[in-house]
Protein backbone atom coordinates (compact mmCIF):
# COMPACT_ATOMS: atom_id res chain seq x y z
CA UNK A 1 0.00 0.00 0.00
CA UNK A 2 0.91 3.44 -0.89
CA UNK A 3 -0.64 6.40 1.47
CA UNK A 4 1.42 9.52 0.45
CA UNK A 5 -1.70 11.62 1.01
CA UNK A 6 -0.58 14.60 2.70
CA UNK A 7 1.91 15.16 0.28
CA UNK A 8 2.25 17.31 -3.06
CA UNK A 9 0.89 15.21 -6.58
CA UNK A 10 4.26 14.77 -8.07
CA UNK A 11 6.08 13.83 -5.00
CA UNK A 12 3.27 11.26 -4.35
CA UNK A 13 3.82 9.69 -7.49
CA UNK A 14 7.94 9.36 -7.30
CA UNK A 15 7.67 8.00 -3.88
CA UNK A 16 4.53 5.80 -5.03
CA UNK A 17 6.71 4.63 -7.85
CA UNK A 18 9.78 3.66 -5.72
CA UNK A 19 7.66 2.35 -3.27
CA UNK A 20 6.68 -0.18 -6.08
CA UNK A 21 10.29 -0.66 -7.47
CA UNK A 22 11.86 -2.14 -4.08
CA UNK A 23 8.58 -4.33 -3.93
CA UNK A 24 8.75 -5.36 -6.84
CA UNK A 25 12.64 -6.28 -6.83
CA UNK A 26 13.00 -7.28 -3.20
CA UNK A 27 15.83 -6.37 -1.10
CA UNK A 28 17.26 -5.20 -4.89
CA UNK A 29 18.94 -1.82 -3.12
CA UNK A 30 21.11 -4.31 -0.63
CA UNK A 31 22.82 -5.78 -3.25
CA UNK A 32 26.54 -5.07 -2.40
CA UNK A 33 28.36 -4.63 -6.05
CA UNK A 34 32.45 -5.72 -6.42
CA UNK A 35 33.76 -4.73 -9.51
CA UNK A 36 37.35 -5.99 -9.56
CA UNK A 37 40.27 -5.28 -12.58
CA UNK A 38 42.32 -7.61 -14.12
CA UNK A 39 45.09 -7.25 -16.48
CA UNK A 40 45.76 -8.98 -19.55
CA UNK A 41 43.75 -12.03 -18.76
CA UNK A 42 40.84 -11.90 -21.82
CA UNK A 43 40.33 -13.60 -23.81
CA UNK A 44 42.13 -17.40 -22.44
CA UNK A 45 40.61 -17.44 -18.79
CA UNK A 46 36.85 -15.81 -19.52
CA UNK A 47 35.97 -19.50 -18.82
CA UNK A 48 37.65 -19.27 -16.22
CA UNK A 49 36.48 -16.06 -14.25
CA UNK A 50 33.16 -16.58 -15.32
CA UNK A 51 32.82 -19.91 -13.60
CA UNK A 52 34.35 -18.30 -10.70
CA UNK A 53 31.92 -15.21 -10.80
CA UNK A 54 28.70 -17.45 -10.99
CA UNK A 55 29.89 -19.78 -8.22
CA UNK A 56 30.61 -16.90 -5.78
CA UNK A 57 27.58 -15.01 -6.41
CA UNK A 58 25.56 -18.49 -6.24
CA UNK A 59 27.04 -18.86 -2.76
CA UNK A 60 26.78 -15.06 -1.43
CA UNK A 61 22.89 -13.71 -2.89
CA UNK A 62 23.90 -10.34 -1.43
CA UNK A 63 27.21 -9.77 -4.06
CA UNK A 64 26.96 -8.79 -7.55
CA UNK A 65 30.43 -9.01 -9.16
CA UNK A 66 32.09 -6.88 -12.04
CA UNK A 67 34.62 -8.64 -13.42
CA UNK A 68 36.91 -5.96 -15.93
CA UNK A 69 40.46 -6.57 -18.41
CA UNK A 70 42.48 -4.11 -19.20
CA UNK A 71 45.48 -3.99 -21.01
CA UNK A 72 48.53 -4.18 -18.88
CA UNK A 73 49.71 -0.83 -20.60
CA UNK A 74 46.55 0.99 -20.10
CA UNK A 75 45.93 -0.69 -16.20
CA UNK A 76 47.52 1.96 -14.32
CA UNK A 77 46.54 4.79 -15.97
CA UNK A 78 42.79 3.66 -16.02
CA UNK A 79 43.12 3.26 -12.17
CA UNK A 80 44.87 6.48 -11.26
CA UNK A 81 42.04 8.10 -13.33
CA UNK A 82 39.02 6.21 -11.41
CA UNK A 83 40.81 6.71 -8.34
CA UNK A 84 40.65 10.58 -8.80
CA UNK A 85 37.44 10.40 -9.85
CA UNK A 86 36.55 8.63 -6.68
CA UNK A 87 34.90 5.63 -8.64
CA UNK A 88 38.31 2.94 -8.22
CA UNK A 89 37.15 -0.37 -8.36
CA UNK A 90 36.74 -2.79 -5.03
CA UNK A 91 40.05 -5.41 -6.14
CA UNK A 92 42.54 -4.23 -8.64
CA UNK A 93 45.17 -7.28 -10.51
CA UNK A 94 48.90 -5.47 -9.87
CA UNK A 95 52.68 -6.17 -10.29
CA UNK A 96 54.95 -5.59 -6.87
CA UNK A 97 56.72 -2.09 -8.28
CA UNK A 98 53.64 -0.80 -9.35
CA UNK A 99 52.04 -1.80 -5.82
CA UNK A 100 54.62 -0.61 -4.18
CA UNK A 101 54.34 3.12 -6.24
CA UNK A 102 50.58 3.48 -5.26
CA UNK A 103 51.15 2.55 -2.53
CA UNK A 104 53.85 5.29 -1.34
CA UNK A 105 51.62 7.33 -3.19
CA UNK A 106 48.81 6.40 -0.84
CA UNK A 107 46.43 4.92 -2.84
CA UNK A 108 45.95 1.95 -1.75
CA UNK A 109 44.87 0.19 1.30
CA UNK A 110 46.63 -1.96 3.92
CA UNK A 111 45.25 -5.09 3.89
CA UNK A 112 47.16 -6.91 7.20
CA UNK A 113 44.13 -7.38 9.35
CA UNK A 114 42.27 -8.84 5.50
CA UNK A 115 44.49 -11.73 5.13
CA UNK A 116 42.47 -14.17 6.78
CA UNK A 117 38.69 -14.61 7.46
CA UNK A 118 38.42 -13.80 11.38
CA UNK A 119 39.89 -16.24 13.49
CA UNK A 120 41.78 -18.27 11.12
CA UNK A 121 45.32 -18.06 10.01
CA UNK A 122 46.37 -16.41 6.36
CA UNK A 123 48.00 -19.31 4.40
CA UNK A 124 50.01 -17.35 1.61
CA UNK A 125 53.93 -17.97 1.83
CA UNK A 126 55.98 -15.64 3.82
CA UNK A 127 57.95 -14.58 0.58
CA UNK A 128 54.33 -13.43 -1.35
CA UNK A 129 53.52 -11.07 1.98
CA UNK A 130 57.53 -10.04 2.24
CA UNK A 131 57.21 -8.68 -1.62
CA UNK A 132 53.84 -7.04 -0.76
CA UNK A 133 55.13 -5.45 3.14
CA UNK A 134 56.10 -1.38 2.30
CA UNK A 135 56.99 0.39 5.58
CA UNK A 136 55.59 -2.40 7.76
CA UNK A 137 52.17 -2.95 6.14
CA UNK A 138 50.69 -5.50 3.55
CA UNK A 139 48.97 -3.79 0.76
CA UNK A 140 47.73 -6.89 -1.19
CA UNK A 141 46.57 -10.30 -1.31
CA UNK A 142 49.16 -12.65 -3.05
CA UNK A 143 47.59 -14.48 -6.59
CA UNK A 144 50.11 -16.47 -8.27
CA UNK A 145 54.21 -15.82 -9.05
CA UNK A 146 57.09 -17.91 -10.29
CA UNK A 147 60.82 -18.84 -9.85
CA UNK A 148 63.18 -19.70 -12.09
CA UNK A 149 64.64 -23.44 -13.03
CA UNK A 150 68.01 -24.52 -14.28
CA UNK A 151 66.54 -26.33 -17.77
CA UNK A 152 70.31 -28.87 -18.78
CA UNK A 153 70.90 -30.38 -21.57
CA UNK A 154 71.96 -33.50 -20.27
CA UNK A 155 74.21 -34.87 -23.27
CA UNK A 156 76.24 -31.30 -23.20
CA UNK A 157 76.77 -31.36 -19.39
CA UNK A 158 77.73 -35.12 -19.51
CA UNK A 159 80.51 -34.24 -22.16
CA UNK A 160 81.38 -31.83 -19.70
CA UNK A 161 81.58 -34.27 -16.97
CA UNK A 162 79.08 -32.44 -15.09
CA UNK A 163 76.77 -34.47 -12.88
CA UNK A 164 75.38 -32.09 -10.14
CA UNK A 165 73.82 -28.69 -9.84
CA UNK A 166 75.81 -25.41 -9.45
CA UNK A 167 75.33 -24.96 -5.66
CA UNK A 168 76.00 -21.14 -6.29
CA UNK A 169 76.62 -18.63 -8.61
CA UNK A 170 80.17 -18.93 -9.27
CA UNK A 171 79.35 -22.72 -9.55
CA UNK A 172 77.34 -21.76 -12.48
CA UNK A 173 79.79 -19.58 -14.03
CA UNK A 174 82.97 -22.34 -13.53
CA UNK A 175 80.15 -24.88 -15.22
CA UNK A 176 79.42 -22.81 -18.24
CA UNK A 177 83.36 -22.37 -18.81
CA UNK A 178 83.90 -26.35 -18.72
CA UNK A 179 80.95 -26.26 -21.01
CA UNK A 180 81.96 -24.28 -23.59
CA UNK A 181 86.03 -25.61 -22.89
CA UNK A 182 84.64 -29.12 -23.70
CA UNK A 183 82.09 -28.89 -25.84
CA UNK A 184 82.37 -25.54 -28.12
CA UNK A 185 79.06 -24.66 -27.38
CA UNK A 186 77.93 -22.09 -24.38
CA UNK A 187 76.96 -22.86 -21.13
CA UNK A 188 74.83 -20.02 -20.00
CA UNK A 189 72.50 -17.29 -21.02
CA UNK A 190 72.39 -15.08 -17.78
CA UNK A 191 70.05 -11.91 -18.74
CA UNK A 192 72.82 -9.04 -18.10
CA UNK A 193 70.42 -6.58 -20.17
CA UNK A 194 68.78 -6.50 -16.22
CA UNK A 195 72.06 -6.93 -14.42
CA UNK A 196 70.50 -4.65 -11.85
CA UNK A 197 68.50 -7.53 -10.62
CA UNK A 198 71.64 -9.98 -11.09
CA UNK A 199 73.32 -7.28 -8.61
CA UNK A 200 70.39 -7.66 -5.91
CA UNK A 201 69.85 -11.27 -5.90
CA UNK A 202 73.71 -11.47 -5.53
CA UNK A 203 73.12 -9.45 -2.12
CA UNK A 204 74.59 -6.18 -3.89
CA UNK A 205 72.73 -3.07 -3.65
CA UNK A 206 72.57 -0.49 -6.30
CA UNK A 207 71.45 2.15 -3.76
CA UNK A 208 72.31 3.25 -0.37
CA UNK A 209 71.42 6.67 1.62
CA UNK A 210 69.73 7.84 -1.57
CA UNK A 211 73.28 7.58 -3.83
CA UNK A 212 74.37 5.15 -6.02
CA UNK A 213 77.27 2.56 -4.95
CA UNK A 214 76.80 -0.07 -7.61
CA UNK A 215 80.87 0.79 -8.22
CA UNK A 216 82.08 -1.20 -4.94
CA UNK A 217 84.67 -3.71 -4.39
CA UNK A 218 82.26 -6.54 -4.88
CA UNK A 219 80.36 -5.15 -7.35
CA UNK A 220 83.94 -4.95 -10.04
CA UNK A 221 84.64 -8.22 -8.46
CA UNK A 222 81.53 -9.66 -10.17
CA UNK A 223 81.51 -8.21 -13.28
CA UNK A 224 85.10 -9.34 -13.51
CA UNK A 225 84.14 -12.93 -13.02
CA UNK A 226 81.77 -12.43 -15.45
CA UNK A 227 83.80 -11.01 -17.81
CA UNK A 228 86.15 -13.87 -17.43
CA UNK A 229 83.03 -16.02 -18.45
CA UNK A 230 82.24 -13.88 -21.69
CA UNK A 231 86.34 -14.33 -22.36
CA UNK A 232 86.34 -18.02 -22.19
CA UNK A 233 83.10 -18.63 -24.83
CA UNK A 234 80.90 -19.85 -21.69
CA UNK A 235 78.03 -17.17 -22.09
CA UNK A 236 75.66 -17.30 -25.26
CA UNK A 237 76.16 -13.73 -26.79
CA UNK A 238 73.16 -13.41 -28.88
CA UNK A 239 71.32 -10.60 -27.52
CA UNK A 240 73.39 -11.08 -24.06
CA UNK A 241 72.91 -7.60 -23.16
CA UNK A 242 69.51 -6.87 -24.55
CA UNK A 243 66.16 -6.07 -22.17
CA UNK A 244 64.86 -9.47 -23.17
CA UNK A 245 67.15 -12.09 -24.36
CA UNK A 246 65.26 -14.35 -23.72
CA UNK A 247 63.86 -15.59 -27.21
CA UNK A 248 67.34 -15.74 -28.17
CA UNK A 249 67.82 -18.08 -25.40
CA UNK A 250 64.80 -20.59 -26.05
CA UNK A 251 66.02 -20.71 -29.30
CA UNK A 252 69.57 -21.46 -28.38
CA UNK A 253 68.88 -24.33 -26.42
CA UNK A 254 65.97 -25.57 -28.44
CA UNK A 255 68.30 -25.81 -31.48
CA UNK A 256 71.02 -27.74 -28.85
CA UNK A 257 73.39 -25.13 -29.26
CA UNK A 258 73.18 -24.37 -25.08
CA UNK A 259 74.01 -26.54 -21.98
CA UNK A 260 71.55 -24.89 -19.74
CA UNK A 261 68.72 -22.47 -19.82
CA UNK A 262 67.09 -20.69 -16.84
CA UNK A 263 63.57 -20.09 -16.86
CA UNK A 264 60.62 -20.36 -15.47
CA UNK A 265 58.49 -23.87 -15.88
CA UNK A 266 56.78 -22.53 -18.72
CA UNK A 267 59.66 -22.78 -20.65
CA UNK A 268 59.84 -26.39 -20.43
CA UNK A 269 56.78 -27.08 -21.88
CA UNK A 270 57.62 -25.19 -25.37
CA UNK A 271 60.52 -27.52 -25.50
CA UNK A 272 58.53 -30.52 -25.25
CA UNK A 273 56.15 -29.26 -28.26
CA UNK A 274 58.82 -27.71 -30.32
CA UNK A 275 61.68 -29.91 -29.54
CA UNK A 276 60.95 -33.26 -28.37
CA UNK A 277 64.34 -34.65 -29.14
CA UNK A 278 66.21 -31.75 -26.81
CA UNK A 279 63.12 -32.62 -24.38
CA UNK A 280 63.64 -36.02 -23.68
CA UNK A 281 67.32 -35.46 -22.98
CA UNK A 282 66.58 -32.38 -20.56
CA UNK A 283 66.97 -32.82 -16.99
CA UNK A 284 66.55 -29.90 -13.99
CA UNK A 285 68.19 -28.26 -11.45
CA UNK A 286 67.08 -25.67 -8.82
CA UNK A 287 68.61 -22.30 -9.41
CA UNK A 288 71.08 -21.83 -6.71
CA UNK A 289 69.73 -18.51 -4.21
CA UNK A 290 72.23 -15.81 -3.84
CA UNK A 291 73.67 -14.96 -0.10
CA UNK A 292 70.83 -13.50 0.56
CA UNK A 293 68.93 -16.80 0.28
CA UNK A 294 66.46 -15.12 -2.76
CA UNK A 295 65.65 -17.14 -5.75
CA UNK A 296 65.42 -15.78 -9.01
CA UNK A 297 62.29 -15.00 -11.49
CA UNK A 298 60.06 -13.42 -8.65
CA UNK A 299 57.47 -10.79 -10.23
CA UNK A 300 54.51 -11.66 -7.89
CA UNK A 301 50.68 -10.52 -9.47
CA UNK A 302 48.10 -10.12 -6.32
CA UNK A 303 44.93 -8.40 -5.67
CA UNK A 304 44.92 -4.75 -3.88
CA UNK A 305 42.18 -2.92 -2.45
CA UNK A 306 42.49 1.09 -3.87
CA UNK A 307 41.78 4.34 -2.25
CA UNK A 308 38.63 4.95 -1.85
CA UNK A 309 36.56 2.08 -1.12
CA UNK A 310 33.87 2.54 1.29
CA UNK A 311 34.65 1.20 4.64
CA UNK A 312 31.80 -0.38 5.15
CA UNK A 313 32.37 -2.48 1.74
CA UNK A 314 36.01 -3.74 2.57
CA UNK A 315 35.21 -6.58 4.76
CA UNK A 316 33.25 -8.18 1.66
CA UNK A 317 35.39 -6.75 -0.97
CA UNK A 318 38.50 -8.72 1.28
CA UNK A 319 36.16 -11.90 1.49
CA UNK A 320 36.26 -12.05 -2.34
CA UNK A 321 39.51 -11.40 -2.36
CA UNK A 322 40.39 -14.20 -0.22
CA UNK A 323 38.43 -16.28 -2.49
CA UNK A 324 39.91 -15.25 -5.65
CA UNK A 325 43.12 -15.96 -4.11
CA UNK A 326 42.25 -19.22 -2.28
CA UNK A 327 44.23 -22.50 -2.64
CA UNK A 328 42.18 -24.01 -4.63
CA UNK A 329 41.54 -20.81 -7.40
CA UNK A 330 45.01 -20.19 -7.04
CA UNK A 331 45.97 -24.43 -7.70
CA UNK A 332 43.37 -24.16 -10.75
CA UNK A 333 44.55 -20.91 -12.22
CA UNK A 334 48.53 -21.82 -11.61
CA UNK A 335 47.69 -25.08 -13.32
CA UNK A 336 45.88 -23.43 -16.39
CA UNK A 337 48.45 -20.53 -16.20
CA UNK A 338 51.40 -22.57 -16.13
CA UNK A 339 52.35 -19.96 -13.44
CA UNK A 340 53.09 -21.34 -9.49
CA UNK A 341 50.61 -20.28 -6.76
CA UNK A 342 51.95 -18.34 -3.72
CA UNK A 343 49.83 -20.30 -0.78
CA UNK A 344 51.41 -23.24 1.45
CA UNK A 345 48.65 -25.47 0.95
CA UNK A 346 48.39 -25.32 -3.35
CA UNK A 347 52.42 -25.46 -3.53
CA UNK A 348 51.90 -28.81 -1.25
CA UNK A 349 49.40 -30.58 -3.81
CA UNK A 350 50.16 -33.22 -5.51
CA UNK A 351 50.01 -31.67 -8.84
CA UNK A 352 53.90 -29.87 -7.97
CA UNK A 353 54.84 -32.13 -5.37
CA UNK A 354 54.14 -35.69 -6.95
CA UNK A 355 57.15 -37.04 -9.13
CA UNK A 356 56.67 -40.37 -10.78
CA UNK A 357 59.72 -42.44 -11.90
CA UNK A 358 58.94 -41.80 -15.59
CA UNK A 359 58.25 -37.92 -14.70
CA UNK A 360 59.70 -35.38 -17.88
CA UNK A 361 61.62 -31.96 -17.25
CA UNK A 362 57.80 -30.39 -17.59
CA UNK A 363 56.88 -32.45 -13.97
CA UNK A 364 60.44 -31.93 -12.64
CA UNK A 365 60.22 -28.21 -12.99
CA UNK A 366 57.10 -27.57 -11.19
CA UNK A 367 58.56 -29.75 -8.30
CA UNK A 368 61.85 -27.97 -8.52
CA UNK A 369 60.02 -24.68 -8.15
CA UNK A 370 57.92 -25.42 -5.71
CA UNK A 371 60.02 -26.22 -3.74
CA UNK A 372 61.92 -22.66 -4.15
CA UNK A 373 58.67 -20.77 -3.78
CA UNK A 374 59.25 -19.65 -0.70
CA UNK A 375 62.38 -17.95 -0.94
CA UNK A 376 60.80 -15.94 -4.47
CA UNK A 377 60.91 -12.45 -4.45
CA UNK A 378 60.40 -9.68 -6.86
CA UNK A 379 64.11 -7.43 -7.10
CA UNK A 380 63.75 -4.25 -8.37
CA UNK A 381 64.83 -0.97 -7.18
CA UNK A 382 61.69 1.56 -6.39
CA UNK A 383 61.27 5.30 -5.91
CA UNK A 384 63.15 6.34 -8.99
CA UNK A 385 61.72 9.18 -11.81
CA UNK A 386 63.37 7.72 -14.92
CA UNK A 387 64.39 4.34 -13.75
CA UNK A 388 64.65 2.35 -17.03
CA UNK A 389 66.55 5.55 -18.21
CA UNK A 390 69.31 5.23 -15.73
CA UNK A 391 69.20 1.44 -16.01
CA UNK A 392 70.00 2.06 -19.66
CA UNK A 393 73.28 3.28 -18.54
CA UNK A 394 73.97 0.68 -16.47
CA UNK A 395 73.89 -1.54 -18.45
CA UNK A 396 76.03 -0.09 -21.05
CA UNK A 397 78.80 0.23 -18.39
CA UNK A 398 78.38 -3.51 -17.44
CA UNK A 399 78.63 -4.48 -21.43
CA UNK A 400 81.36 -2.34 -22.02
CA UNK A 401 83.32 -3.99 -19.08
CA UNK A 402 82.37 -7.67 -19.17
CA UNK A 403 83.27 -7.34 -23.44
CA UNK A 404 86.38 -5.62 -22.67
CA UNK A 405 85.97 -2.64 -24.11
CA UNK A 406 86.71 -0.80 -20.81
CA UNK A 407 87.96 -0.77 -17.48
CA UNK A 408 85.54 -2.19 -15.74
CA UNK A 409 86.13 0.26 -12.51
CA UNK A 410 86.17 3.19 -14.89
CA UNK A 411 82.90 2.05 -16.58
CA UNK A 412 80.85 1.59 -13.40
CA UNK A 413 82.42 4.64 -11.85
CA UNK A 414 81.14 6.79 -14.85
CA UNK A 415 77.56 5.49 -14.74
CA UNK A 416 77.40 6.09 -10.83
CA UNK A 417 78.54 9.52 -11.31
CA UNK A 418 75.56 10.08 -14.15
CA UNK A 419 72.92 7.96 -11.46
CA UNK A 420 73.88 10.30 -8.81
CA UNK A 421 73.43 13.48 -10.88
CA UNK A 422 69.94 12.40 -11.96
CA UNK A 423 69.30 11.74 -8.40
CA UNK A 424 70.75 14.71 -6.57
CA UNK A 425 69.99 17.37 -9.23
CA UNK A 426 68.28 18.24 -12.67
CA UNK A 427 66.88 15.95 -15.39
CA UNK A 428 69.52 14.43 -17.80
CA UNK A 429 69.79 16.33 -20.77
């Protein structure tokens, strides 16, 4: 019934008419909305997210969810710009260093007390938070990662005479020497166009007190030894020093023309469709950690919670979260994905941990990396206008040393001095 009465004709009728809306559609205006951002993910998993949309929603009558792809080149600058506009969506898909921006930017939200539904314990690995902890708080909820592999060619390393993994990093370097003294063919493909992470999982920093220091003792100690390397034919030197050698790699060792390759899992299975031959002779090795006990091939992807969002909406918008990024989503994505999951209890399935005695590489690897999963971490160095600029000229120094084309000391010091200028002073020009 409708007994507006008293009031004027025209604001009878609206309130008769909304009167007769909510009736009509039930507790309609209740209906709690998520809209959550992914990146890149269209069109190979819209199976997949909408199975997972209907099944939530099916379970929780009160949640309608959004589900939106963007481009990962467009992602950031579509969320800055909804963010301002005060319309950001409930769960944003982001990278670590982009996290870790917005987040020193302030525009995102802490997520610590989120992790786990109230009174249970969080089960994500202690490396996923560690990559998502800025100044003491969590500002995400981990979704899958990786870690690299050691991919060996087993006939090259056995005309070698080497049976057993590289324990460390120098290991590795000696190997690929004995490779390439041996055999004629290179050992290793180490991606020096990103030496900076090289430095950091090597436990050397390229920043300290806000000045660059990437010239040290150690630091020329390491290029030397891996200049000695380049010297003695035991790196690959296609594309050694480019941004993204690593098609030059695959190709390398899919062609048998490299002993080992380091990648990430996904690798492995391109060599079994494109090369079974190389395949069936391709065993695995864990990628030794640096000193700082950090493994290689990091670059976490998780689910953060911008600016914005009402308070009263976070404790749902975290409960979908914590389903999106639940052991078993996480085990089904990873396994479509060929990516690795970043919770305790997916790593421990079967599906990585299980190794039959006729097992390939493919099965190996996902063992291998499981098993490394916890020590994963995203390197890169944050807070820097420019970065890929000055990286630029890092590199160069490092290629002009480790080919011999310069003093290695004299190199590094140069590009410090240009770092330090860019971050004390004016733009370069």
């Amino acid at each position: 019934m409708c007994n507006t009465s008293t009031l004027r004709p025209k604001l009878r009728l609206v309130l008769c008419l909304l009167f007769l809306s909510f009736g009509l559609h039930g507790n309609a205006f209740a209906v709690q909305k998520i809209e959550f951002w992914t990146m890149s993910l269209k069109p190979k998993f819209i199976p997949y997210f909408q199975e997972l949309v209907k099944n939530y929603e099916a379970q929780h009558p009160g949640i309608k969810l959004e589900w939106v792809d963007f481009p990962w080149d467009i992602l950031q600058l579509k969320l800055i710009t909804a963010i301002a506009a005060g319309t950001p969506p409930a769960l944003v898909n982001l990278s670590v260093p982009w996290a870790e921006e917005m987040a020193r930017d302030g525009l995102l939200e802490p997520v610590d007390t989120l992790l786990a539904a109230p009174g249970a314990m969080n089960d994500y690995t202690d490396a996923a938070l560690a990559d998502l902890r800025f100044n003491g708080k969590v500002y995400g909820f981990p979704h899958y990662s990786n870690v690299n592999v050691i991919a060996y060619n087993r006939k090259i390393l056995a005309a070698a005479g080497i049976f057993q993994a590289p324990r460390s990093m120098d290991e590795l370097l000696t190997q690929a020497v004995m490779i390439s003294l041996k055999t004629g063919k290179p050992g290793y493909a180490p991606a020096l166009g990103k030496i900076d992470g090289f430095f950091m999982q090597q436990g050397l920093d390229l920043l300290r007190d806000g000045k660059a220091v990437f010239n040290s003792p150690a630091h020329v100690t390491l290029v030397k030894k891996l200049a000695a390397t380049y010297k003695a034919g035991g790196f690959l030197k296609d594309k050694l020093f480019a941004e993204d050698n690593f098609p030059a790699v695959v190709d390398a060792y899919l062609g048998g023309r490299l002993g080992v390759m380091v990648s990430a899992p996904t690798a492995i299975k391109r060599i079994q469709t494109d090369a079974p031959e190389i395949y069936a002779q391709t065993g695995i090795f864990p990628v030794p950690p640096g000193p700082t006990g950090i493994n290689d091939g990091g670059w976490m992807f998780h689910f953060a919670i911008p600016k914005g969002i009402k308070k009263k909406d976070i404790p749902e918008v975290a409960a979908f979260a914590r389903y999106l990024t639940s052991d078993a989503n996480q085990l089904a994505f990873a396994s479509m994905a060929g990516v690795m999951p970043t919770t305790k209890q997916a790593l421990a399935n079967p599906y990585f941990k299980k190794i039959t005695p006729n097992a390939g590489a493919s099965e190996q690897a996902l063992a291998v990396a499981a098993n490394s999963m916890n020590s994963a971490r995203s390197l890169y160095v944050s807070g820097i206008d420019d970065y890929d600029e000055l990286r630029r000229f890092l590199v160069k120094a490092v290629e002009a040393g480790v080919t011999g084309r310069r003093d290695i000391q004299e190199a590094l010091d140069e590009a410090v001095v240009i770092w330090n200028r860019k971050l004390q002073g004016p733009k370069l020009p």
